[in-house]
C-alpha atoms as a PDB file:
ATOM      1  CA  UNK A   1      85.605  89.982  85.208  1.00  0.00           C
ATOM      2  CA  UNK A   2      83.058  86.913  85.924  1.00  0.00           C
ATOM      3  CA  UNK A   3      82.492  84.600  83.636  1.00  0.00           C
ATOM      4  CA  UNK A   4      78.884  83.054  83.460  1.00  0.00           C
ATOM      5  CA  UNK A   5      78.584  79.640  80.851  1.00  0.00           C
ATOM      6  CA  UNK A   6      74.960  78.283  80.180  1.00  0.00           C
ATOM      7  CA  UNK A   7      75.571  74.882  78.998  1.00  0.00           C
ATOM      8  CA  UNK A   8      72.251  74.241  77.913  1.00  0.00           C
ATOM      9  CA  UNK A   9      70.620  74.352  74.403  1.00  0.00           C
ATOM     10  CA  UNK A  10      67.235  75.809  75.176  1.00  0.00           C
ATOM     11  CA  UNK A  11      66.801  79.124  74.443  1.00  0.00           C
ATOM     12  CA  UNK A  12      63.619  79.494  77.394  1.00  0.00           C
ATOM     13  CA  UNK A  13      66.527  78.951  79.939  1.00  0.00           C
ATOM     14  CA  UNK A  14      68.840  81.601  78.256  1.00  0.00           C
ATOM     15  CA  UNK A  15      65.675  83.739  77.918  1.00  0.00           C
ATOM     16  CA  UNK A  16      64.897  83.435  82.069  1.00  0.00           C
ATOM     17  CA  UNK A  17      68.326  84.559  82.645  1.00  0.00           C
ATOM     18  CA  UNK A  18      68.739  87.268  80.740  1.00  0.00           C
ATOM     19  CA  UNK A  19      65.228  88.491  81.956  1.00  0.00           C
ATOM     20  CA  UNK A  20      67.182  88.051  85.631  1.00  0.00           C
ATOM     21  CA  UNK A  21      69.500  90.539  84.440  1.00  0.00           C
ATOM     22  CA  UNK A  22      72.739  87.696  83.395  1.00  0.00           C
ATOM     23  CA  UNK A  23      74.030  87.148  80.158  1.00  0.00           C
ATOM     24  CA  UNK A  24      75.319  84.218  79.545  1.00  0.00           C
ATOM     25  CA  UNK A  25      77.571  82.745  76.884  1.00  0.00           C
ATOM     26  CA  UNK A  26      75.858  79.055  75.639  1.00  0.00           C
ATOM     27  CA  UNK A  27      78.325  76.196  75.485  1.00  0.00           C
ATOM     28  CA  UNK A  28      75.838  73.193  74.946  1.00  0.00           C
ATOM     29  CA  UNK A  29      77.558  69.915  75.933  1.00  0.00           C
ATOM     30  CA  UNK A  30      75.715  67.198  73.990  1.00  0.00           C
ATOM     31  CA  UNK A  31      75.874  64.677  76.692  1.00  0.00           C
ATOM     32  CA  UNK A  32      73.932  61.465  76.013  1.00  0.00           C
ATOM     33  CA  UNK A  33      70.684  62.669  78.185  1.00  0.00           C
ATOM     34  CA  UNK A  34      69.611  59.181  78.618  1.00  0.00           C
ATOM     35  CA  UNK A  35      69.305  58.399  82.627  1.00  0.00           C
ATOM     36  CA  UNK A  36      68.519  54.973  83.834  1.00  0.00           C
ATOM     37  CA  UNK A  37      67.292  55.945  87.392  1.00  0.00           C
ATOM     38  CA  UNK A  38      63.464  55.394  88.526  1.00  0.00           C
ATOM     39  CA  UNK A  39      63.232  58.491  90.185  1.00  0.00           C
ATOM     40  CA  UNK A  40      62.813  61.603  88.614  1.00  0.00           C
ATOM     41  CA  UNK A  41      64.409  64.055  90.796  1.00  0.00           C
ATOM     42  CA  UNK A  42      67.451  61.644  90.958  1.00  0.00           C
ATOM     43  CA  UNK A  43      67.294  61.613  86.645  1.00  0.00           C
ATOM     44  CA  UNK A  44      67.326  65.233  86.267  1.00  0.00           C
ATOM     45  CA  UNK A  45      70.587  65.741  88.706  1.00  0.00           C
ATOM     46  CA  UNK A  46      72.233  63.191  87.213  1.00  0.00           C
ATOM     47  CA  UNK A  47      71.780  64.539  83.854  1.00  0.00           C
ATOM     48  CA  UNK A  48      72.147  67.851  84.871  1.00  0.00           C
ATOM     49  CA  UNK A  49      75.750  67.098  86.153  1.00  0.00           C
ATOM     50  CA  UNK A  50      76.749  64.976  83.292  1.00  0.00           C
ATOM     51  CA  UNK A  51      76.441  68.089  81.203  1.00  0.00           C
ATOM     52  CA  UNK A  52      77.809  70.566  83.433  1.00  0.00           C
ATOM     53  CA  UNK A  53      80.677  68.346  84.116  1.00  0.00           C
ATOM     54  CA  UNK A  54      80.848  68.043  80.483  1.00  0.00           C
ATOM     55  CA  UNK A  55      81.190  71.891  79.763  1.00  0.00           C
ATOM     56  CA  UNK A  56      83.759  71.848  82.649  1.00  0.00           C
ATOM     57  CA  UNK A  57      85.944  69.426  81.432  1.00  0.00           C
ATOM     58  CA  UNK A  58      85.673  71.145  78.033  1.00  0.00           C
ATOM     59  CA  UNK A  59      86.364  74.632  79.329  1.00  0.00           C
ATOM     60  CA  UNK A  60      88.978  73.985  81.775  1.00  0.00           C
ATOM     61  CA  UNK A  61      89.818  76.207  85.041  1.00  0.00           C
ATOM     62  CA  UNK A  62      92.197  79.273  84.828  1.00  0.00           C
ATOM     63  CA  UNK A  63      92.894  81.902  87.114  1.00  0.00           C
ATOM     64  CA  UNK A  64      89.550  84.093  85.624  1.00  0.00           C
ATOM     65  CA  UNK A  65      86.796  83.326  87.786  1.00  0.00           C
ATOM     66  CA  UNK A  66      83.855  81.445  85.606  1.00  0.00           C
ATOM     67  CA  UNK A  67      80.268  80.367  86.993  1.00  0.00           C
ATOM     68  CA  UNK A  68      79.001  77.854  85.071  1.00  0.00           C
ATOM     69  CA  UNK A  69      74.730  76.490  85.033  1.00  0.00           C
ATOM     70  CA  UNK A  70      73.571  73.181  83.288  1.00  0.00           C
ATOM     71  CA  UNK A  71      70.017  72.239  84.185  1.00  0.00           C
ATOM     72  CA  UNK A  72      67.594  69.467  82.906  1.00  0.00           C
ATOM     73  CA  UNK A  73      63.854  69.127  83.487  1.00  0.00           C
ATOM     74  CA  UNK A  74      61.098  66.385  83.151  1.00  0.00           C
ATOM     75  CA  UNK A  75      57.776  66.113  84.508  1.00  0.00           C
ATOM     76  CA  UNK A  76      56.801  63.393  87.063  1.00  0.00           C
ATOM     77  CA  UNK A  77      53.025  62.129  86.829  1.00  0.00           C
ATOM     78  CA  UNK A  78      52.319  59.289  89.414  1.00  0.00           C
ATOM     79  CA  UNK A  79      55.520  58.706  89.533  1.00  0.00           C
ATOM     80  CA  UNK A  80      56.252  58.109  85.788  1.00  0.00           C
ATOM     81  CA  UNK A  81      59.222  60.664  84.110  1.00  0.00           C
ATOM     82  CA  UNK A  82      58.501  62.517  81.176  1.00  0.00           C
ATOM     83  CA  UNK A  83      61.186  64.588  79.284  1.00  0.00           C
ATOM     84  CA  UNK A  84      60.507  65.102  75.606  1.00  0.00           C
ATOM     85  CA  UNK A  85      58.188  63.709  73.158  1.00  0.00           C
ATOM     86  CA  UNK A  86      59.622  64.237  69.940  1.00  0.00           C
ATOM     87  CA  UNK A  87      56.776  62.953  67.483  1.00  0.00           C
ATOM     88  CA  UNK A  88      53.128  64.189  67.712  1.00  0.00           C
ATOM     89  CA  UNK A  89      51.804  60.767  68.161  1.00  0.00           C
ATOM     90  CA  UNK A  90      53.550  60.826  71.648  1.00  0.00           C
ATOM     91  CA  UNK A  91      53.066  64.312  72.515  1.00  0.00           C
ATOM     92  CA  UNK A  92      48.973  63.721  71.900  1.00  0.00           C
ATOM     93  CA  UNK A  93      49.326  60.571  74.288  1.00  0.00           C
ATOM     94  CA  UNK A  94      50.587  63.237  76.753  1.00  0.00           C
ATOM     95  CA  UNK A  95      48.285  65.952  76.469  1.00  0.00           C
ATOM     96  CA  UNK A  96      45.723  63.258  76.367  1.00  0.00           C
ATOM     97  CA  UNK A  97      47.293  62.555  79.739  1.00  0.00           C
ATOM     98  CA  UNK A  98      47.737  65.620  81.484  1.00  0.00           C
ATOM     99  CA  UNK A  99      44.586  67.217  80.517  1.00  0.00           C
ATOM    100  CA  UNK A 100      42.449  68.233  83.680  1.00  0.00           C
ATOM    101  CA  UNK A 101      44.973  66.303  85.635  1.00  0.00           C
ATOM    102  CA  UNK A 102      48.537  67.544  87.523  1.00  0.00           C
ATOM    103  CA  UNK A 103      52.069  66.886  87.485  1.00  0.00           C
ATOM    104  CA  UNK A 104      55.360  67.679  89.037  1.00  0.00           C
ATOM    105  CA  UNK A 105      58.210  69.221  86.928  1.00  0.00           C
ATOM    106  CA  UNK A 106      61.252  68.754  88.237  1.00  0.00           C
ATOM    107  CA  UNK A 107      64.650  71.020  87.504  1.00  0.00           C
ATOM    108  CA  UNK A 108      68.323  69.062  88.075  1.00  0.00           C
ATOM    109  CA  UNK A 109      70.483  72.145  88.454  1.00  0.00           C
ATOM    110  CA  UNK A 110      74.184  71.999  88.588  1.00  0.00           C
ATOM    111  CA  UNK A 111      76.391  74.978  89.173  1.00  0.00           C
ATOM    112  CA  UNK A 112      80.025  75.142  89.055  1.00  0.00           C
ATOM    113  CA  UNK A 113      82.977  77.996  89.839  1.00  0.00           C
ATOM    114  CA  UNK A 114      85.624  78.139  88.644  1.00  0.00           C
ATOM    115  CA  UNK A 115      88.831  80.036  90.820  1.00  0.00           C
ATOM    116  CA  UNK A 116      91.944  77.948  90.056  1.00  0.00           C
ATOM    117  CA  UNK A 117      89.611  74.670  90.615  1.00  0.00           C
ATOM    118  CA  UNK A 118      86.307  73.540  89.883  1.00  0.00           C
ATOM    119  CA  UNK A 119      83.818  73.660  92.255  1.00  0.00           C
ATOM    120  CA  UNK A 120      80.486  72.653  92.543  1.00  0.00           C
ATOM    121  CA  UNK A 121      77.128  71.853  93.431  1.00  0.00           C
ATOM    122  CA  UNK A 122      73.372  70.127  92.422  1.00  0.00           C
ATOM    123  CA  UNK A 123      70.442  70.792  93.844  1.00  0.00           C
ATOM    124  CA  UNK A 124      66.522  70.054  92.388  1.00  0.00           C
ATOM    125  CA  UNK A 125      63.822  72.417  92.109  1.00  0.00           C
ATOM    126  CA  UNK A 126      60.122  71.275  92.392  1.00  0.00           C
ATOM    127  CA  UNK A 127      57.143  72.796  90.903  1.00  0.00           C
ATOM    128  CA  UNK A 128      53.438  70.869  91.275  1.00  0.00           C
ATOM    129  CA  UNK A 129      51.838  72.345  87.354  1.00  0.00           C
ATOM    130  CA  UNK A 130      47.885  72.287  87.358  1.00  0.00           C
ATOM    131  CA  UNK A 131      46.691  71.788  83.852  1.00  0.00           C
ATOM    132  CA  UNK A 132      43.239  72.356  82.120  1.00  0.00           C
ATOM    133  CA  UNK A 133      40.961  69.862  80.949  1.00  0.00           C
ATOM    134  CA  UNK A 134      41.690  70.488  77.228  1.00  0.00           C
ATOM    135  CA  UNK A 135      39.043  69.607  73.862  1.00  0.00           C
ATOM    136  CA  UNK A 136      40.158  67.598  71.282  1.00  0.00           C
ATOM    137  CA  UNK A 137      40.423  70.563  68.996  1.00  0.00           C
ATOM    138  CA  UNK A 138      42.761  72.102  71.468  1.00  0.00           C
ATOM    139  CA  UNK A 139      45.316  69.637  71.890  1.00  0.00           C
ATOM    140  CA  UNK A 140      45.349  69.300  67.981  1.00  0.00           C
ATOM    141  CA  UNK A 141      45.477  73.158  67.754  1.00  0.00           C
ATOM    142  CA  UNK A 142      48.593  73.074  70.303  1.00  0.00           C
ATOM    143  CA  UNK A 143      49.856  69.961  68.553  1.00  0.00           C
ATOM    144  CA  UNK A 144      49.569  71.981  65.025  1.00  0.00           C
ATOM    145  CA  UNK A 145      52.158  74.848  66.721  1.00  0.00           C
ATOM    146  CA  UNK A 146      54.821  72.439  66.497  1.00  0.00           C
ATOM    147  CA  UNK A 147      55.593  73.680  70.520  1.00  0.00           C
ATOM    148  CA  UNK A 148      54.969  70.617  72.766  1.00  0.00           C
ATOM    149  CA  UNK A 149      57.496  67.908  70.786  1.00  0.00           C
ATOM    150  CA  UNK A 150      60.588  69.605  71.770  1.00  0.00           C
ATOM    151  CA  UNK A 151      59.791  70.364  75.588  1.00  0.00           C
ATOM    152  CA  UNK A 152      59.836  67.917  78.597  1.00  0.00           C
ATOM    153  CA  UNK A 153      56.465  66.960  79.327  1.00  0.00           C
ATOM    154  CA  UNK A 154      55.016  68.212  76.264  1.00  0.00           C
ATOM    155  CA  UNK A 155      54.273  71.815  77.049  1.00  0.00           C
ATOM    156  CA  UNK A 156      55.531  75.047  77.957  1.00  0.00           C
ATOM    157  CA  UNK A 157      54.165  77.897  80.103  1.00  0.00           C
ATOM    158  CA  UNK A 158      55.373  80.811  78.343  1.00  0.00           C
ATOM    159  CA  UNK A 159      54.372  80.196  74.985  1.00  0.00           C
ATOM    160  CA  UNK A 160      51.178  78.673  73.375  1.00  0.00           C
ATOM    161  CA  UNK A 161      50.482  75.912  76.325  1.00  0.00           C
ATOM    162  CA  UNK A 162      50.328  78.976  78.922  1.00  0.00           C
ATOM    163  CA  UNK A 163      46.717  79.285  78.428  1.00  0.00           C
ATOM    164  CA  UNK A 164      46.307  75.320  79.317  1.00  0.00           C
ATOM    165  CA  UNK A 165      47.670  75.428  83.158  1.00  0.00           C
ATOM    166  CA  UNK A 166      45.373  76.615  85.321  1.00  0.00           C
ATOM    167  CA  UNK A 167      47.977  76.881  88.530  1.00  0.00           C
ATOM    168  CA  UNK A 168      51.710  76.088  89.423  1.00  0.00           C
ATOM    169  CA  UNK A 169      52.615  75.904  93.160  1.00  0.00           C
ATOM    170  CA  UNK A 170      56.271  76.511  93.963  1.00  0.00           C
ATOM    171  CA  UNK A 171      58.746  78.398  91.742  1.00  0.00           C
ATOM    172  CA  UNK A 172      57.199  79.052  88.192  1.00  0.00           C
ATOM    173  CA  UNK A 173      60.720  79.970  86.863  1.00  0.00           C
ATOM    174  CA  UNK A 174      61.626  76.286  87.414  1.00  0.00           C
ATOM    175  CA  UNK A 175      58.366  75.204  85.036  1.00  0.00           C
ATOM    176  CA  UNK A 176      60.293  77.273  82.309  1.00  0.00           C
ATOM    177  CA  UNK A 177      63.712  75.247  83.239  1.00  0.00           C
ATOM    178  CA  UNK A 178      65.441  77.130  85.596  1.00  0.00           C
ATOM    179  CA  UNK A 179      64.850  78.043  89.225  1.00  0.00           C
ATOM    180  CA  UNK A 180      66.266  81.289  89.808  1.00  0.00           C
ATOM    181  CA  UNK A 181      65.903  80.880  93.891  1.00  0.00           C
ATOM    182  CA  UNK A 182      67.602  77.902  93.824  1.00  0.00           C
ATOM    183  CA  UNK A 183      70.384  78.881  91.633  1.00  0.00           C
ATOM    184  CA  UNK A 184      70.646  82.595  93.753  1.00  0.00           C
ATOM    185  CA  UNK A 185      70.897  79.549  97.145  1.00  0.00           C
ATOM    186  CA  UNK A 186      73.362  77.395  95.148  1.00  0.00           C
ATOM    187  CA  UNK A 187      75.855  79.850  94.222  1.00  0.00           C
ATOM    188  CA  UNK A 188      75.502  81.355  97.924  1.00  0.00           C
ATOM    189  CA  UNK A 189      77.303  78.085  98.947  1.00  0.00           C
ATOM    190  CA  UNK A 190      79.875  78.142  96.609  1.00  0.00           C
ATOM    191  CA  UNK A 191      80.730  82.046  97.701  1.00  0.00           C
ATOM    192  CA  UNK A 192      79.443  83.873  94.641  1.00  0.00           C
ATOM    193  CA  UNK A 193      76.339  86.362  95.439  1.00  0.00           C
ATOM    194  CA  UNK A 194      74.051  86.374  92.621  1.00  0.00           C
ATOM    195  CA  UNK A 195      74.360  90.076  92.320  1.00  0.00           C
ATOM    196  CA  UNK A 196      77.738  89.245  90.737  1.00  0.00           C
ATOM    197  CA  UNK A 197      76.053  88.067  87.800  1.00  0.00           C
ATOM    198  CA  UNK A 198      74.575  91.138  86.437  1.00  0.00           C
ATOM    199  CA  UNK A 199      77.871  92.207  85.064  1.00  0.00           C
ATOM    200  CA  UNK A 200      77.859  88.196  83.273  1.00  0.00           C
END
C-alpha cells in the first residue's frame, strides 16, 4: 500500500490534492523558512527541500513504499520575493503594490520515494498572476477578511482575493501552491505514475 506524506501546513495545498483525487497524511516539518538567496525560484527550492528533507529524516525509509511532497511559494515582482506578510500594515503595502500591476508566483516542489532508500527530486513551477486595479475600500475590505496576512504574496485565488486577478498564465494549481503537472512529471522520474496516488 503507497504511502503519500504532505509535509506542508497549508490546508489550500491539502485541499488541491485531495480535489486531484490523493489523500494525504500532513506531517508539517517546521523548518526555519528563512532563505538567503536573491532569486526567487532558487528560494522556494531551497526551502522546499529543507522541509521535505526534514519530513524524511523524521520519517525514515522502510521497506513500505512512501511518496512524500513539500512545496513553498512566493511571488516575484520585478524581481523582488514576496512570501508572507503577517501584519496588515505590510499586507496593505502589497496590495497597494500589486494592484493593476502583475507578478510571478513561483512553487519550489520537492518530492521524495521512499523503497528501501530515499529518493528524490525538485523542480519549480511558474505562474505569471494578472491582478486588478483595486479601490481603497477594496483592499481594506480584503484586508478586514483576515485572508491576505497568512499567504505568500498577500492573496489567494480561491478564496476572497479570486475576484481581484483578472488572468494567470501557466498552471493555476501552482497559484494555489501546488502544481499538479509538475508533481504528475516529477514523480514520473522517480518511477511512480501519478495514478498510484489515488489509492494515497
Amino acid at each position: 500500500m503507497l504511502r503519500c506524506v504532505l509535509a506542508s501546513a497549508s490546508p489550500a495545498r491539502l485541499k488541491t490534492l485531495r480535489a486531484a483525487g490523493v489523500n494525504p497524511e500532513v506531517i508539517v516539518s517546521g523548518v526555519d523558512e528563512h532563505c538567503d538567496l536573491a532569486n526567487t525560484a532558487d528560494r522556494v527550492i531551497e526551502v522546499a527541500r529543507r522541509k521535505g528533507q526534514a519530513v524524511c529524516d523524521a520519517l525514515g525509509c522502510g521497506p513500505a513504499e512512501t511518496v512524500l511532497i513539500a512545496a513553498d511559494t512566493m511571488l516575484d515582482i520585478d524581481g523582488v520575493s514576496y512570501g508572507k506578510p503577517h501584519s496588515p500594515h505590510v499586507a496593505r503595502e502589497r496590495l497597494h503594490q500589486m494592484s493593476g500591476s502583475s507578478g510571478v508566483l513561483y512553487t519550489g516542489h520537492y518530492v521524495g520515494v521512499c523503497n528501501g532508500e530515499w529518493r528524490s527530486e525538485a523542480d519549480v513551477a511558474a505562474t505569471t498572476v494578472r491582478f486588478a486595479t483595486m479601490t481603497d475600500a477594496e483592499i481594506e475590505a480584503y484586508l478586514a477578511t483576515g485572508e491576505p496576512l497568512e499567504v505568500a504574496g498577500s492573496f489567494t485565488i480561491d478564496g476572497f482575493g479570486g475576484p481581484f486577478i483578472t488572468g494567470v498564465d501557466g498552471d493555476p494549481h501552482n497559484v494555489v501552491g501546488l502544481s499538479l503537472p509538475l508533481l504528475r512529471v516529477m514523480l514520473a522520474r522517480l518511477g511512480v505514475p501519478w495514478t498510484a496516488l489515488w489509492s494515497a
